[in-house]
N, C-alpha and C. Protein backbone atom coordinates (compact mmCIF):
# COMPACT_ATOMS: atom_id res chain seq x y z
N UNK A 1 -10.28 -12.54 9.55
CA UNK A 1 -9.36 -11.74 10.34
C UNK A 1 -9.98 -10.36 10.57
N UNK A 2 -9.93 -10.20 11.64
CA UNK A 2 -10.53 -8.60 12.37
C UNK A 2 -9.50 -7.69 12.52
N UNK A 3 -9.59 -6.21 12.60
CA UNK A 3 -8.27 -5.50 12.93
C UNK A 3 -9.11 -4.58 13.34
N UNK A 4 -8.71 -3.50 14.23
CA UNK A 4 -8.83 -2.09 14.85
C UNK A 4 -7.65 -1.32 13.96
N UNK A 5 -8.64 0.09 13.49
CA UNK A 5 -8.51 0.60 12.96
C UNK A 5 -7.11 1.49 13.06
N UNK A 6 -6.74 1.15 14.76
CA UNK A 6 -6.11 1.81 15.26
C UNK A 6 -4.90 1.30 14.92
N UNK A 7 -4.95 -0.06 14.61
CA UNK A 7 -3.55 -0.98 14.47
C UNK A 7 -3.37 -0.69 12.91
N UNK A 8 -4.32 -0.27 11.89
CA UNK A 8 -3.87 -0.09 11.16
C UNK A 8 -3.35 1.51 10.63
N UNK A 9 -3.71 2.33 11.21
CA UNK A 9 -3.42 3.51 11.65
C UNK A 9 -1.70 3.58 11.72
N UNK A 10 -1.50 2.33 12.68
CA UNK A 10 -0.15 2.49 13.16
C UNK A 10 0.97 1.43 12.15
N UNK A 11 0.44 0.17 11.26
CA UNK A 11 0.73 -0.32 10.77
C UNK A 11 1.47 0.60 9.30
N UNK A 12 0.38 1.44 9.05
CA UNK A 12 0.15 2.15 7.55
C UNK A 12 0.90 3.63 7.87
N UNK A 13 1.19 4.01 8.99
CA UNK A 13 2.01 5.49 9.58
C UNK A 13 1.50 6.18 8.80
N UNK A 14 -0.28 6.46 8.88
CA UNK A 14 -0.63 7.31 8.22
C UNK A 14 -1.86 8.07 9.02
N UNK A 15 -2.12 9.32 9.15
CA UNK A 15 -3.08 10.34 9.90
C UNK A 15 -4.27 9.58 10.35
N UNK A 16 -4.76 9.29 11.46
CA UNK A 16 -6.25 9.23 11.66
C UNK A 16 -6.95 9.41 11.05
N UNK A 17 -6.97 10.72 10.43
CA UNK A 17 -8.08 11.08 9.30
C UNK A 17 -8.06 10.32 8.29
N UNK A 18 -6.80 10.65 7.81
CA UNK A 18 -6.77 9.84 6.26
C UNK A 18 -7.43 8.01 6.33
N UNK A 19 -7.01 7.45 7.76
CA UNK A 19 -7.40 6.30 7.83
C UNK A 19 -8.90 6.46 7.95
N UNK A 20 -9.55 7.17 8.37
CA UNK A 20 -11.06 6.92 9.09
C UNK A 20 -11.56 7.26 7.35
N UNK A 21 -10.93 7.80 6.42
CA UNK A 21 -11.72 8.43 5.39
C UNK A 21 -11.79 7.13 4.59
N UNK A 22 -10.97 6.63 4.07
CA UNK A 22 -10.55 4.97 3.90
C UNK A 22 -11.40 4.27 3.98
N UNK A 23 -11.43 3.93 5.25
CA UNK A 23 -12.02 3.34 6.06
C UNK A 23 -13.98 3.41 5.43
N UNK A 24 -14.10 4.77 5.71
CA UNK A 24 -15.53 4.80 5.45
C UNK A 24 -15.61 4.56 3.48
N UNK A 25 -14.88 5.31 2.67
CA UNK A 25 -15.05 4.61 1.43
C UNK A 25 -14.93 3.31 1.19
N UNK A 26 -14.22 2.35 1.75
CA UNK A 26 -14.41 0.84 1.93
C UNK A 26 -15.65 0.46 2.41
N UNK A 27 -16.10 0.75 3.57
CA UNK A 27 -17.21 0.81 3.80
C UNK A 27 -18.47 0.75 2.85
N UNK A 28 -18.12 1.98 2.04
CA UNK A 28 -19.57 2.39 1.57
C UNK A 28 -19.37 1.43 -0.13
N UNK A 29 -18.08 1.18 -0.50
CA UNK A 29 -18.24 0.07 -0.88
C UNK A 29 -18.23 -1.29 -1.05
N UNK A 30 -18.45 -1.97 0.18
CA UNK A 30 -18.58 -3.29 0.98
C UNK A 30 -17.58 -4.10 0.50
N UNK A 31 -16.30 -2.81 0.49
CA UNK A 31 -15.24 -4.23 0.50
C UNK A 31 -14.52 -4.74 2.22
N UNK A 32 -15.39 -3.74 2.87
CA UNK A 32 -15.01 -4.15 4.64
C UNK A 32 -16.07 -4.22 5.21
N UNK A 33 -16.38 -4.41 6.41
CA UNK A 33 -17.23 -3.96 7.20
C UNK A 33 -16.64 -3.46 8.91
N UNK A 34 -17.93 -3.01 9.58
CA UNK A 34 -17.30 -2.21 11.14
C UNK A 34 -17.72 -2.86 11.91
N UNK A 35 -17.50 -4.03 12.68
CA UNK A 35 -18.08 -4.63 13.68
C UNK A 35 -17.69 -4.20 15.22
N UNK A 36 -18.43 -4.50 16.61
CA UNK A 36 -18.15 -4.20 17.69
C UNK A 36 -17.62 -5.34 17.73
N UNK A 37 -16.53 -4.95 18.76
CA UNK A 37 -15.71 -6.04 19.66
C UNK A 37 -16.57 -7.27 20.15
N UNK A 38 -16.18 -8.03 20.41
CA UNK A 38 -17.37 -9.01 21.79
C UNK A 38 -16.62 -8.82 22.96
N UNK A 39 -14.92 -8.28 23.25
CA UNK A 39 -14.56 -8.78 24.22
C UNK A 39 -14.51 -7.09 24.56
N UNK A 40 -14.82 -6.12 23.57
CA UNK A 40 -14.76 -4.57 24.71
C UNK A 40 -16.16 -3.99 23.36
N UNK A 41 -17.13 -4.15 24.01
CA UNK A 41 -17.58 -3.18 23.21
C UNK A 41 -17.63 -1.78 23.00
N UNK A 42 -16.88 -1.00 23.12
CA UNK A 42 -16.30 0.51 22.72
C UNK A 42 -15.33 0.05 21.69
N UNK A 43 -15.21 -1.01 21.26
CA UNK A 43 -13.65 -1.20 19.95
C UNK A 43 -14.87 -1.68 19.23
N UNK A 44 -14.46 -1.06 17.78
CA UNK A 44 -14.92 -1.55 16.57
C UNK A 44 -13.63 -1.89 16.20
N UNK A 45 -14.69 -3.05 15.11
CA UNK A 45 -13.02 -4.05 14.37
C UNK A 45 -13.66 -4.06 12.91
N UNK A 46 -12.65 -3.82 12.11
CA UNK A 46 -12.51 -3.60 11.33
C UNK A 46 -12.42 -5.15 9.88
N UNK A 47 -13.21 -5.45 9.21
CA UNK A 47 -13.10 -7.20 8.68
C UNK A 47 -13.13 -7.06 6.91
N UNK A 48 -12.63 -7.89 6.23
CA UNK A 48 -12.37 -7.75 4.72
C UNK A 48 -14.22 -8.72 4.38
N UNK A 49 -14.78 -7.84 3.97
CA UNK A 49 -15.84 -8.67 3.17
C UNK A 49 -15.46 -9.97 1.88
N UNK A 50 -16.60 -10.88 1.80
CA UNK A 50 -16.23 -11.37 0.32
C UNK A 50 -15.49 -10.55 -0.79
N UNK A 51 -16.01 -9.57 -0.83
CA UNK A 51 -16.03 -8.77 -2.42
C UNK A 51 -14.58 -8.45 -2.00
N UNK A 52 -14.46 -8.29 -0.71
CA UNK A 52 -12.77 -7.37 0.32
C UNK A 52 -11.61 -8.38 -0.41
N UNK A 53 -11.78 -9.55 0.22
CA UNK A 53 -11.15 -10.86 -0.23
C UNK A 53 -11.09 -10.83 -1.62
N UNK A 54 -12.28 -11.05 -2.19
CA UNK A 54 -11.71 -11.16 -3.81
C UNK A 54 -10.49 -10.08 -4.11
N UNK A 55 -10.95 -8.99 -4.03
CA UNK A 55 -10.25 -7.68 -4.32
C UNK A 55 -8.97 -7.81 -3.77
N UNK A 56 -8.50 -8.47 -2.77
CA UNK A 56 -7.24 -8.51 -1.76
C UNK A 56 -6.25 -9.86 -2.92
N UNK A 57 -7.19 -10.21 -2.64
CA UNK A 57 -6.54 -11.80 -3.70
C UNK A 57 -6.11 -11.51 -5.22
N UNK A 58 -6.86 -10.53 -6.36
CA UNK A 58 -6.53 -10.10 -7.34
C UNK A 58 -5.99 -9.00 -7.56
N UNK A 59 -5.49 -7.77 -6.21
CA UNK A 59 -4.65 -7.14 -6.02
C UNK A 59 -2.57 -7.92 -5.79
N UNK A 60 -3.02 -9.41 -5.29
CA UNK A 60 -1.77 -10.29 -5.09
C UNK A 60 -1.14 -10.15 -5.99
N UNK A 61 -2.19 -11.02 -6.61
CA UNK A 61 -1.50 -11.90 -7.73
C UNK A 61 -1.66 -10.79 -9.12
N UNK A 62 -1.87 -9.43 -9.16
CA UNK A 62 -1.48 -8.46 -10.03
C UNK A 62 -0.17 -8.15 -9.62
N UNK A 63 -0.39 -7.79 -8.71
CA UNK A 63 1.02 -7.04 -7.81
C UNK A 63 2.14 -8.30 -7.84
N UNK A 64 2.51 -9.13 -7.95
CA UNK A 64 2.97 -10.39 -7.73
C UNK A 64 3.32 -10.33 -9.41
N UNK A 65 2.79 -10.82 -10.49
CA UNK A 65 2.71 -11.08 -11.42
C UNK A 65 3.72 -9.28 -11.95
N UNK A 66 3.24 -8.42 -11.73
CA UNK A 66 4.00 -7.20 -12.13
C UNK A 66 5.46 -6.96 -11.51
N UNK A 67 5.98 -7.49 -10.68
CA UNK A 67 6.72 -7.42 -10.27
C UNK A 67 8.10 -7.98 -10.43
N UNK A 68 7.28 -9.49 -10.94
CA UNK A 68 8.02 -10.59 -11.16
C UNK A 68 8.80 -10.27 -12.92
N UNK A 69 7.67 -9.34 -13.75
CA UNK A 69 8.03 -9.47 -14.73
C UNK A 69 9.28 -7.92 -14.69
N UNK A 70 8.67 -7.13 -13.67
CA UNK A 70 9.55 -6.20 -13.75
C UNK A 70 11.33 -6.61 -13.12
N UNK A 71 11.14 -7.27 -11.82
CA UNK A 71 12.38 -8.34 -11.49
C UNK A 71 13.22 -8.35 -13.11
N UNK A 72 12.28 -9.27 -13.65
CA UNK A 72 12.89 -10.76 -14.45
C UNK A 72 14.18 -9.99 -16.02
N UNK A 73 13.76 -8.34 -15.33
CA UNK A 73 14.65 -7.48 -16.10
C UNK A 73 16.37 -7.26 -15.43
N UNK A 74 16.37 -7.41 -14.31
CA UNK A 74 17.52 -6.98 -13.57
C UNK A 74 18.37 -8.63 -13.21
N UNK A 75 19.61 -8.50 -12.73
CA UNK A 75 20.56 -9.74 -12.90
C UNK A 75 19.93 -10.21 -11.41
N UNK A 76 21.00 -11.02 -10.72
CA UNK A 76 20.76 -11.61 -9.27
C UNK A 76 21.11 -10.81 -8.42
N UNK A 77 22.73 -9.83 -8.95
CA UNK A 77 22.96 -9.31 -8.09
C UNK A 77 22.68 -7.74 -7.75
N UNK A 78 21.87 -7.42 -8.98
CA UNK A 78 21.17 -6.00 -9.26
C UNK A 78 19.73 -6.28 -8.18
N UNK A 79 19.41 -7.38 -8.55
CA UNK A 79 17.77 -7.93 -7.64
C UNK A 79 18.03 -7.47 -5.90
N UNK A 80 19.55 -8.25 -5.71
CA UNK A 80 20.07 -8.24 -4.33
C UNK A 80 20.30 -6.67 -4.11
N UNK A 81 20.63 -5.93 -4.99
CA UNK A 81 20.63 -4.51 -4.30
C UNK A 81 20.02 -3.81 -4.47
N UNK A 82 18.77 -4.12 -5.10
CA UNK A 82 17.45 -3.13 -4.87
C UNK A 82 17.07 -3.79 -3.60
N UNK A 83 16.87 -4.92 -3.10
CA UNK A 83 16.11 -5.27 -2.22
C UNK A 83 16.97 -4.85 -1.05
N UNK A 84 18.19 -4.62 -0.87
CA UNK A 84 19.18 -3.85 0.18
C UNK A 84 18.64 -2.27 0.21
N UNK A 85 18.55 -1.83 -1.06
CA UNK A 85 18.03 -0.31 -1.15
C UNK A 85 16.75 -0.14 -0.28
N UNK A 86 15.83 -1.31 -0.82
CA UNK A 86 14.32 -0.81 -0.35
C UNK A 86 14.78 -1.19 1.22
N UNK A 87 15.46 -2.05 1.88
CA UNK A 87 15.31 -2.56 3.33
C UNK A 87 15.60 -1.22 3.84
N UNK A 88 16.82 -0.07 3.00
CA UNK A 88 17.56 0.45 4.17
C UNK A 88 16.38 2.03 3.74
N UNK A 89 15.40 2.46 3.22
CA UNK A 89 14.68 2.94 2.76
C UNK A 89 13.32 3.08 3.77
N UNK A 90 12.82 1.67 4.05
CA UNK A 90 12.10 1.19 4.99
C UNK A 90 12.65 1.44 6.26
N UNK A 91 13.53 1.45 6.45
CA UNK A 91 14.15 1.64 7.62
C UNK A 91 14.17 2.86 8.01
N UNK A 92 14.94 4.06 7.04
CA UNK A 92 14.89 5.25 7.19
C UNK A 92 13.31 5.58 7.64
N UNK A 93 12.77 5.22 6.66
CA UNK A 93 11.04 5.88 6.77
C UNK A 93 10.65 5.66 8.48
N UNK A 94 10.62 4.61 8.84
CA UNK A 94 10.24 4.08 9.97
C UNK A 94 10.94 5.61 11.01
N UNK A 95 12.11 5.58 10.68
CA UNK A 95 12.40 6.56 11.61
C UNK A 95 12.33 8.21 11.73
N UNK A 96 11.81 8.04 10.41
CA UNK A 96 11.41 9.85 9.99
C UNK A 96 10.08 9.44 10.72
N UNK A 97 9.18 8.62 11.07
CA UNK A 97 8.02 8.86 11.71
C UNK A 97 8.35 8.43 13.01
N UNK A 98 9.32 7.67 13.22
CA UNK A 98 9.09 8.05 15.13
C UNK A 98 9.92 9.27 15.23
N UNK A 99 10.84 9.59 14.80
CA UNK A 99 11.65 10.84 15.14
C UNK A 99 12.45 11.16 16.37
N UNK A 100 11.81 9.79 17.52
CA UNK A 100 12.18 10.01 18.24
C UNK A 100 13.53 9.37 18.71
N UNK A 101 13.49 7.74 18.12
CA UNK A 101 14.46 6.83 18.04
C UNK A 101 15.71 6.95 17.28
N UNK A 102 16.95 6.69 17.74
CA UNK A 102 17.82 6.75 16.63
C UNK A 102 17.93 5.76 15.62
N UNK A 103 18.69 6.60 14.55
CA UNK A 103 18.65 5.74 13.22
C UNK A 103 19.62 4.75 13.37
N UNK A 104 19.29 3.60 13.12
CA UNK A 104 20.42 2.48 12.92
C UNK A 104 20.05 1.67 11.79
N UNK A 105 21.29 2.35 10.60
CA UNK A 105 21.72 1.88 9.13
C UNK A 105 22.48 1.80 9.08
N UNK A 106 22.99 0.39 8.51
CA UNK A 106 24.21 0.15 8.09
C UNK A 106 24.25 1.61 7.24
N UNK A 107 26.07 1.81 7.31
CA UNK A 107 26.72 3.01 6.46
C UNK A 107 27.20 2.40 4.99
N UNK A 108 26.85 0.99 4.29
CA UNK A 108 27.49 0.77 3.76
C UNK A 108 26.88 1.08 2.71
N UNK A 109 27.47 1.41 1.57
CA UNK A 109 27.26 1.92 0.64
C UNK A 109 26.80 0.84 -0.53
N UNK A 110 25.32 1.30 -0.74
CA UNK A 110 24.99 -0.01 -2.06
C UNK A 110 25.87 -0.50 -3.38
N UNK A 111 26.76 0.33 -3.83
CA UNK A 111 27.14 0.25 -4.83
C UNK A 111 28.80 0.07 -4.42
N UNK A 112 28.96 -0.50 -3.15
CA UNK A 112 30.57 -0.94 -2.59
C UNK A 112 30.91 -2.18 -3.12
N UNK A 113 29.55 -3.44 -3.31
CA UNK A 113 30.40 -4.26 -3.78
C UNK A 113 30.62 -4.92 -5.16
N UNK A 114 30.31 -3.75 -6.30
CA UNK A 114 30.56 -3.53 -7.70
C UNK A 114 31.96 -3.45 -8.37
C-alpha cells in the first residue's frame, strides 16, 4: 500500500512540517520508503518497508493486547461508555480542526443512563 504524504497530513490533522519531519526519520530508518508516482511523476508516495510492516504488525498486536487487558477491567456497560466518550471526543476534535463546520453532538449526557 502507497500513500501521499499529503493524505496523511490530512488523515493525522497534523502540520506539514511535523509530517515531513516523520516522514524523513522513518526514512532514515527504513521503516518507509519515498517513491515517485508512475501515474504523476511530481507525487511521491509514500510505502511501509519490511522492517515498516514488522514494526506496524508488533505495534497491533501490543496495542491490541494492552488494551484488551486494560478493557477486561471495566463492566459492559462502563466499556459502552467509554467508547461513547471517545466517539463524541473524536468528533469534537475533528471539528476544533476544521473550525469551519458546525458541531453536531449528540447533547446527551454520558452518565444519563446510570
Amino acid at each position: 500500500m502507497e500513500v501521499r504524504q499529503l493524505s496523511l497530513i490530512n488523515i493525522l490533522k497534523l502540520d506539514k512540517s511535523n509530517v515531513a519531519r516523520a516522514c524523513i526519520k522513518l526514512i532514515d530508518n527504513r521503516f518507509i520508503t519515498r517513491v515517485k508516482s508512475d501515474s504523476d511523476k511530481r507525487i511521491y508516495l509514500l510505502k511501509l518497508t519490511g522492517k515498516g510492516k514488522k514494526l506496524a504488525e508488533n505495534l497491533l498486536v501490543s496495542s491490541t493486547r494492552y488494551l484488551s487487558n486494560l478493557l477486561n477491567n471495566f463492566s459492559n456497560e462502563e466499556q459502552e461508555l467509554l467508547i461513547m466518550a471517545m466517539d463524541k471526543t473524536a468528533v469534537l476534535t475533528d471539528h476544533i480542526h476544521q473550525k469551519s463546520a458546525p458541531c453536531t453532538t449528540s447533547n446527551k449526557n454520558i452518565n444519563e443512563d446510570k
